[in-house]
N, C-alpha and C. Protein backbone atom coordinates (compact mmCIF):
# COMPACT_ATOMS: atom_id res chain seq x y z
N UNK A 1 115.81 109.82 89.34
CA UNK A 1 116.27 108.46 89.24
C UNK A 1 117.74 108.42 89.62
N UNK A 2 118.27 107.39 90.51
CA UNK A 2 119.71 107.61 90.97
C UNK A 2 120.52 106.72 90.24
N UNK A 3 121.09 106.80 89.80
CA UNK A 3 122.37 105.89 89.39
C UNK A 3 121.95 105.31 87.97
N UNK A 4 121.22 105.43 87.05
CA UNK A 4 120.56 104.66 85.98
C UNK A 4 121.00 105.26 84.80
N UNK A 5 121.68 104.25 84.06
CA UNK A 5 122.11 104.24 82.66
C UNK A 5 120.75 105.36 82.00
N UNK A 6 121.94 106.55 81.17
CA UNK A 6 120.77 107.61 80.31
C UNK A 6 119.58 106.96 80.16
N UNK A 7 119.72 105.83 78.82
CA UNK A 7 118.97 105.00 78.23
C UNK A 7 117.62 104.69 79.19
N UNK A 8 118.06 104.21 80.08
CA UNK A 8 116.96 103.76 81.30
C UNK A 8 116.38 104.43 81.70
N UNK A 9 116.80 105.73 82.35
CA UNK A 9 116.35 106.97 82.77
C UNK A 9 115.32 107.60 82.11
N UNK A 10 115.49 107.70 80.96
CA UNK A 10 114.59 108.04 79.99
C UNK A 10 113.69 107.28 79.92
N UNK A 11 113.81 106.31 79.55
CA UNK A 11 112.73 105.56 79.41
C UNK A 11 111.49 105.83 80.61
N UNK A 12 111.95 104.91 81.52
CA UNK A 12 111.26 105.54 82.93
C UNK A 12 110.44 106.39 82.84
N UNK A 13 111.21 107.68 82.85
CA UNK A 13 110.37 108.97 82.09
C UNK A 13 109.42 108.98 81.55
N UNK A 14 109.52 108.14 80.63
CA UNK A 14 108.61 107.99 79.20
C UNK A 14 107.33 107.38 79.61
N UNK A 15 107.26 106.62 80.45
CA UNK A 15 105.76 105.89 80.72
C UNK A 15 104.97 106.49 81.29
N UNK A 16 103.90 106.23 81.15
CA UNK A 16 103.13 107.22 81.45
C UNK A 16 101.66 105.94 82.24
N UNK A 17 100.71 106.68 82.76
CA UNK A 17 100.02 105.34 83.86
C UNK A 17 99.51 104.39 82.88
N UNK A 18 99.14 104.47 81.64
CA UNK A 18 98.42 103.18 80.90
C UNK A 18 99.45 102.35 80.83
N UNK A 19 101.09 102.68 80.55
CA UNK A 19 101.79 101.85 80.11
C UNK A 19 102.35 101.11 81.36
N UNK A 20 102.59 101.95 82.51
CA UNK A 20 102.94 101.24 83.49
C UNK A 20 101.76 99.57 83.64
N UNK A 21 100.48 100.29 83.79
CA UNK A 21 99.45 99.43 84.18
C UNK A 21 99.48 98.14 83.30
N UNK A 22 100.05 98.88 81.94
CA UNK A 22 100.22 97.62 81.53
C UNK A 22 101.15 96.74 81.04
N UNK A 23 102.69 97.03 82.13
CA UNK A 23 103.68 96.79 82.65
C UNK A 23 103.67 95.42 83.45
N UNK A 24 102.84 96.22 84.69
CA UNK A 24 102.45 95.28 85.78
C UNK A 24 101.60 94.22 85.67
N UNK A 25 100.39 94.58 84.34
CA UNK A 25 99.18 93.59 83.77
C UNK A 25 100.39 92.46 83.69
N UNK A 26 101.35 92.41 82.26
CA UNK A 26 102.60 91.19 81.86
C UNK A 26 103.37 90.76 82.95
N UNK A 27 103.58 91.56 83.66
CA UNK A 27 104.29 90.68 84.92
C UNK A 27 104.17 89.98 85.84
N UNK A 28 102.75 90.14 85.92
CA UNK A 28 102.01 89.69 86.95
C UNK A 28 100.91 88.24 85.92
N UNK A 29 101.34 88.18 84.97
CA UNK A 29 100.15 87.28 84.43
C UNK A 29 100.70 85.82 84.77
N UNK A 30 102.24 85.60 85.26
CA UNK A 30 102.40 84.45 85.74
C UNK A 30 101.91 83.82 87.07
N UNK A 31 101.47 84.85 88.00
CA UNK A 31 100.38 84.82 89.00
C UNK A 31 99.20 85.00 89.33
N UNK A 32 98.61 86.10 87.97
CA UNK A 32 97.14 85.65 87.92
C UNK A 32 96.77 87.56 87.57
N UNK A 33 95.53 87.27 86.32
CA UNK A 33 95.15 88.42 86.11
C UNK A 33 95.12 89.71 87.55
N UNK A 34 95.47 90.87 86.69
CA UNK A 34 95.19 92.05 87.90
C UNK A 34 93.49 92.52 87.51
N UNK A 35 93.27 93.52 88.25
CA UNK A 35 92.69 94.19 87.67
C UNK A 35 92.49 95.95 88.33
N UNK A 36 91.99 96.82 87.39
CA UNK A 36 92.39 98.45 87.99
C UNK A 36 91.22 98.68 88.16
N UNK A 37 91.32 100.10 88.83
CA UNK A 37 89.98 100.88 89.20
C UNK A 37 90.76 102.76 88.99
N UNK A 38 90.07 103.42 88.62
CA UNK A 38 90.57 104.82 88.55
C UNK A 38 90.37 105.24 90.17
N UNK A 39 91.35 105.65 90.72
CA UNK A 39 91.06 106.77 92.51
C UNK A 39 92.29 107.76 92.28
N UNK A 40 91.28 108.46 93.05
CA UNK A 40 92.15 109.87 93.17
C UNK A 40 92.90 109.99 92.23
N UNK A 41 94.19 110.47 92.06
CA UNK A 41 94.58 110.55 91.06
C UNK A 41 95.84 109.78 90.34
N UNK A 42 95.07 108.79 89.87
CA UNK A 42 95.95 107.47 89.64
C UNK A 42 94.72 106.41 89.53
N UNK A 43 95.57 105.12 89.58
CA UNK A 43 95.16 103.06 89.41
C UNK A 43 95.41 103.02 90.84
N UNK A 44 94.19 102.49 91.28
CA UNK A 44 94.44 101.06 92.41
C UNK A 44 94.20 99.93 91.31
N UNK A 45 95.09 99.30 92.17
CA UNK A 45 95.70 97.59 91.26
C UNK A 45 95.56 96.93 92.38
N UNK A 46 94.75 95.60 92.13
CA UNK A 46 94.39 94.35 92.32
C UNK A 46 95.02 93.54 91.64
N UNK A 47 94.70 92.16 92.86
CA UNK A 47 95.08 91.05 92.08
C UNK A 47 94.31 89.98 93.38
N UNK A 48 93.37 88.95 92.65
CA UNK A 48 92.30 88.79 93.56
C UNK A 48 91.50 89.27 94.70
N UNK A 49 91.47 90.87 94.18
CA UNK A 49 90.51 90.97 95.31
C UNK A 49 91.18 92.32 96.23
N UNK A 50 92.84 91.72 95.92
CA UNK A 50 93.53 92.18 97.11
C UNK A 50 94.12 93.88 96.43
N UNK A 51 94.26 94.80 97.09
CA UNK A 51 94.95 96.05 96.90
C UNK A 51 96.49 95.82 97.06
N UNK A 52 97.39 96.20 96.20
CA UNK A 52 98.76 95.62 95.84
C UNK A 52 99.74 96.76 95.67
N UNK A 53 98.96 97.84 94.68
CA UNK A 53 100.10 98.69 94.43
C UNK A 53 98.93 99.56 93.54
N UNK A 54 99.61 101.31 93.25
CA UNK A 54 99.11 101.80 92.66
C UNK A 54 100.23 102.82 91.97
N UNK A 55 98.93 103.42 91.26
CA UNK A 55 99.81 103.68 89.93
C UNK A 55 99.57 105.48 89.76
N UNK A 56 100.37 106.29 90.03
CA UNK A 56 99.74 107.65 89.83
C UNK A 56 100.66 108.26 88.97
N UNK A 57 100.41 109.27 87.74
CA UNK A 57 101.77 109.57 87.05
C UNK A 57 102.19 108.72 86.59
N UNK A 58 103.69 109.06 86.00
CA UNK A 58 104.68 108.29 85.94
C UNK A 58 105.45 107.15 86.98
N UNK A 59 105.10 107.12 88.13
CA UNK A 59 105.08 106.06 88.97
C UNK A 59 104.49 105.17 89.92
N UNK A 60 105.29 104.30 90.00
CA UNK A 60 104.30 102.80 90.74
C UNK A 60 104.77 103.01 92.31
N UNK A 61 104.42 102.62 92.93
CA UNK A 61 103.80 102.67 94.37
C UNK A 61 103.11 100.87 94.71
N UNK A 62 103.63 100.80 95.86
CA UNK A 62 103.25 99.57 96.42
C UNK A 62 102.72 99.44 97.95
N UNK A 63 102.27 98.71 98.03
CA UNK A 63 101.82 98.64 99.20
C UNK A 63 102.20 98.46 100.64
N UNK A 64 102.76 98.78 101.60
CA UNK A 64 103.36 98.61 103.11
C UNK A 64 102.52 98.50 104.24
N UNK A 65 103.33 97.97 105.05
CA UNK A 65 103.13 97.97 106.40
C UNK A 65 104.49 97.99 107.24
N UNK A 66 103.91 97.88 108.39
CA UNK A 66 105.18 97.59 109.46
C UNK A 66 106.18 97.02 109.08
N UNK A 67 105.39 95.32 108.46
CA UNK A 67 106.08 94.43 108.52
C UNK A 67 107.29 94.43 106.95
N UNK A 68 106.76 94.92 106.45
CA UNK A 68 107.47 95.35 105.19
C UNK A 68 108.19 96.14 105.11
N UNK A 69 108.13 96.85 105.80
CA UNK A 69 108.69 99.01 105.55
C UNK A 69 110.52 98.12 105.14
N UNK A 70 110.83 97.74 106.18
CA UNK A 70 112.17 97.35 106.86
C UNK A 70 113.01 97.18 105.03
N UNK A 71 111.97 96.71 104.33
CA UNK A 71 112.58 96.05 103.13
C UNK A 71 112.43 96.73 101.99
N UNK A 72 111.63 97.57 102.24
CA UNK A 72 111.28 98.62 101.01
C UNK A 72 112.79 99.98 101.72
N UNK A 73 112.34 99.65 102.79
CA UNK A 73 113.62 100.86 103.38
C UNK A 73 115.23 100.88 102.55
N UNK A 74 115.45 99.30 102.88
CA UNK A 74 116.91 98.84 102.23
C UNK A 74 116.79 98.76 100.84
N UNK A 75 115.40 99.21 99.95
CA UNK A 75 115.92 99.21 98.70
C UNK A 75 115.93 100.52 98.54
N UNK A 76 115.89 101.89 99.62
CA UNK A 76 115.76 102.96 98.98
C UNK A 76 114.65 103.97 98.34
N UNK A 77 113.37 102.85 99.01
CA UNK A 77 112.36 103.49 98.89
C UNK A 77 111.22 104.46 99.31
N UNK A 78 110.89 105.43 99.21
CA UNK A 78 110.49 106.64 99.26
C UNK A 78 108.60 106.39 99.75
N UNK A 79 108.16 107.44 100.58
CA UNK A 79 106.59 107.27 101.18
C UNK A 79 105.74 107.98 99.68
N UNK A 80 104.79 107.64 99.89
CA UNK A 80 103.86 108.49 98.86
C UNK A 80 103.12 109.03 100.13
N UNK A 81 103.52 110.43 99.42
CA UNK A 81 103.20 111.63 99.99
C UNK A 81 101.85 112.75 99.92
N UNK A 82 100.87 112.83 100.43
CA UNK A 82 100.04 113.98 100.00
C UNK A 82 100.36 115.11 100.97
N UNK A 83 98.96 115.93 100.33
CA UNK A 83 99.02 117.25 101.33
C UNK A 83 97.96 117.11 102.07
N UNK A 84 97.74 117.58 103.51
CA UNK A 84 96.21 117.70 103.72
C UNK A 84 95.75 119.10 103.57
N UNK A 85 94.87 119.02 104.36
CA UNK A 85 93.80 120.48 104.14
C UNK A 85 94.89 121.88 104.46
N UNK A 86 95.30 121.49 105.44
CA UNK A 86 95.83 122.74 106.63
C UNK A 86 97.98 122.79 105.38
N UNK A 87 97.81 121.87 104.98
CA UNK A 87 98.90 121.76 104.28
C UNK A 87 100.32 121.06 104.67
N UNK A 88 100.22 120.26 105.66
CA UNK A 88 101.01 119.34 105.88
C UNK A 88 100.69 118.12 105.30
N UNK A 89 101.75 117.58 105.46
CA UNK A 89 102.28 116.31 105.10
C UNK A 89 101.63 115.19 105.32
N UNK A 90 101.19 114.12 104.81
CA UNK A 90 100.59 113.22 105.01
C UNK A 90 101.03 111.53 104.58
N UNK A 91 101.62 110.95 105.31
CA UNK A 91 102.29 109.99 104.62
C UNK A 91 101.48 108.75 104.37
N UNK A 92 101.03 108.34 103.26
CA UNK A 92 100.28 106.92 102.94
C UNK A 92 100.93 105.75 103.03
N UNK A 93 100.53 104.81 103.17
CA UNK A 93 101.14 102.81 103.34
C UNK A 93 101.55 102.69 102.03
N UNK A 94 101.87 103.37 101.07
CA UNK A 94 102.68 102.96 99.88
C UNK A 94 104.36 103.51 99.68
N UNK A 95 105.01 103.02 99.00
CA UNK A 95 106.34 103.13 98.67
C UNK A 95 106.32 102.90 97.33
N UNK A 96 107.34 103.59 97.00
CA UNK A 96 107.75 103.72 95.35
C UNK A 96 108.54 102.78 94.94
N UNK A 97 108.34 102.03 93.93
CA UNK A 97 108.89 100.76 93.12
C UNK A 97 110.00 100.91 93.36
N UNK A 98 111.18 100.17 93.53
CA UNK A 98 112.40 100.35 93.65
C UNK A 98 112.78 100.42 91.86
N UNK A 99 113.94 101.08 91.28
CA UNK A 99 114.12 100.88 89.88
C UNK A 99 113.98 99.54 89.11
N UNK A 100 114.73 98.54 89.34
CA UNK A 100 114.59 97.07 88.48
C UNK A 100 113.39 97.10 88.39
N UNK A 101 112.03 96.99 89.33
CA UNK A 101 110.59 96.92 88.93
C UNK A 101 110.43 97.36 87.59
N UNK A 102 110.86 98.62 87.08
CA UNK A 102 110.25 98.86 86.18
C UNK A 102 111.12 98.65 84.33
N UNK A 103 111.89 97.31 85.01
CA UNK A 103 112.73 96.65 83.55
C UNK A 103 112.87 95.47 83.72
N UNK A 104 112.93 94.77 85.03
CA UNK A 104 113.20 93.11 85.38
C UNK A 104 111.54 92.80 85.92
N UNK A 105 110.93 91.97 85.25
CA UNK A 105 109.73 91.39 85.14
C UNK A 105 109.28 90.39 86.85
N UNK A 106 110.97 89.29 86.95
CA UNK A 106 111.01 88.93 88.36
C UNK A 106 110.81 90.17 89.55
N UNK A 107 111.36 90.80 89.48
CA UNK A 107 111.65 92.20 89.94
C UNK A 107 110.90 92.85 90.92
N UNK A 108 109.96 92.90 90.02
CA UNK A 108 108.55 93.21 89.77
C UNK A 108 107.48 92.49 90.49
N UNK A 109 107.63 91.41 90.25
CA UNK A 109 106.75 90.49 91.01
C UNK A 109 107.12 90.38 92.22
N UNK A 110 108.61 90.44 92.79
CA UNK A 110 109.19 90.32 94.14
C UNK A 110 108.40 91.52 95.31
N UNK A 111 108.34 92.62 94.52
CA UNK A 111 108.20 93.51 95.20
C UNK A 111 106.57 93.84 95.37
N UNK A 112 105.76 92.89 94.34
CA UNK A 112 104.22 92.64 94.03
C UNK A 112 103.96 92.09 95.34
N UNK A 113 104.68 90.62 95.37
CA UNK A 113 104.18 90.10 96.45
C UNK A 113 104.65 90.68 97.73
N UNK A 114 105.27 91.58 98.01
CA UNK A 114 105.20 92.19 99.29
C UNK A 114 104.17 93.21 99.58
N UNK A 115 103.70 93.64 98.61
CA UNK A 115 102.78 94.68 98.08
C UNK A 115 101.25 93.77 98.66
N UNK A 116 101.27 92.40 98.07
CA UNK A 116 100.10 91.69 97.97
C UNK A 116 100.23 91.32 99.67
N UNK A 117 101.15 90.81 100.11
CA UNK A 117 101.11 90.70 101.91
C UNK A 117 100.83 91.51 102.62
N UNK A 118 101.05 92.60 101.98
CA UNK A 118 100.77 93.79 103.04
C UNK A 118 99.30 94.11 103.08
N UNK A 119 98.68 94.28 101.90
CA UNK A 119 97.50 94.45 101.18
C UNK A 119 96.38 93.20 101.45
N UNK A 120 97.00 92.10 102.38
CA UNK A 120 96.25 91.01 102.79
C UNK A 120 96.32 91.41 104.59
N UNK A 121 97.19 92.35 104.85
CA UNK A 121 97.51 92.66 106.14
C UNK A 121 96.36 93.34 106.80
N UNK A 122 96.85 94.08 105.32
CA UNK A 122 96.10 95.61 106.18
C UNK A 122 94.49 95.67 105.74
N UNK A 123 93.76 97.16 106.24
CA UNK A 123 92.81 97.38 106.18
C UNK A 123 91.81 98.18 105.50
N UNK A 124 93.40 99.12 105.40
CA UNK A 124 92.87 100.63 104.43
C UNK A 124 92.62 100.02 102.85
N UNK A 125 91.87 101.03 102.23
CA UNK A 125 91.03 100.84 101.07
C UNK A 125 92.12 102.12 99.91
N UNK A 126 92.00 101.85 98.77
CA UNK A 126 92.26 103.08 97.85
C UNK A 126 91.12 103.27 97.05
């Protein structure tokens, strides 16, 4: 975590995927129930229908494209990463919550609905 008051830092830390999930459940209820599914290892998160953001560990992950990257870029945000078979790198259409997501509720939703545009964009499944 870069720059974040102890207090915060920790916290962060501290959540773990039920609590995130149900982080994002309250923040999102001013726009309309979510709902989860267990994959791989983590939450895909919905919200009508649509794939938005997911949840693996201790962190949230959102959804990208092209048209988005540009803005997840300027907040500093990071690819979700696997391995493949042969052991390289594999970069997925998600990005990691920028920090406020996971203490400012607006925040949260800002970065939902880019999550939810992209996730109306695109094609891939989780």
């Amino acid at each position: 975590m870069r720059n974040l008051p102890k207090t915060i830092s920790s916290y962060l830390r501290s959540m773990n995927e039920e609590q995130l999930i149900s982080w994002v459940r309250k923040c999102m209820q001013p726009i309309g129930p979510i709902s989860t599914r267990p994959v791989m290892q983590g939450h895909a998160i919905y919200l009508d229908g649509v794939l938005f953001a997911y949840v693996a560990g201790e962190q949230l992950w959102f959804r990208t494209d092209d048209e988005s990257d540009l803005v997840f870029d300027a907040a500093g945000s990071e690819w979700l990463q696997s391995t493949k078979k042969d052991g390289t790198a594999s970069y997925e259409p998600y990005r990691s919550a920028p920090e406020a997501a996971y203490t400012d509720e607006k925040d949260l939703r800002k970065w939902a609905k880019q999550g939810m545009a992209a996730g109306k964009r695109g094609k891939t499944k989780l």
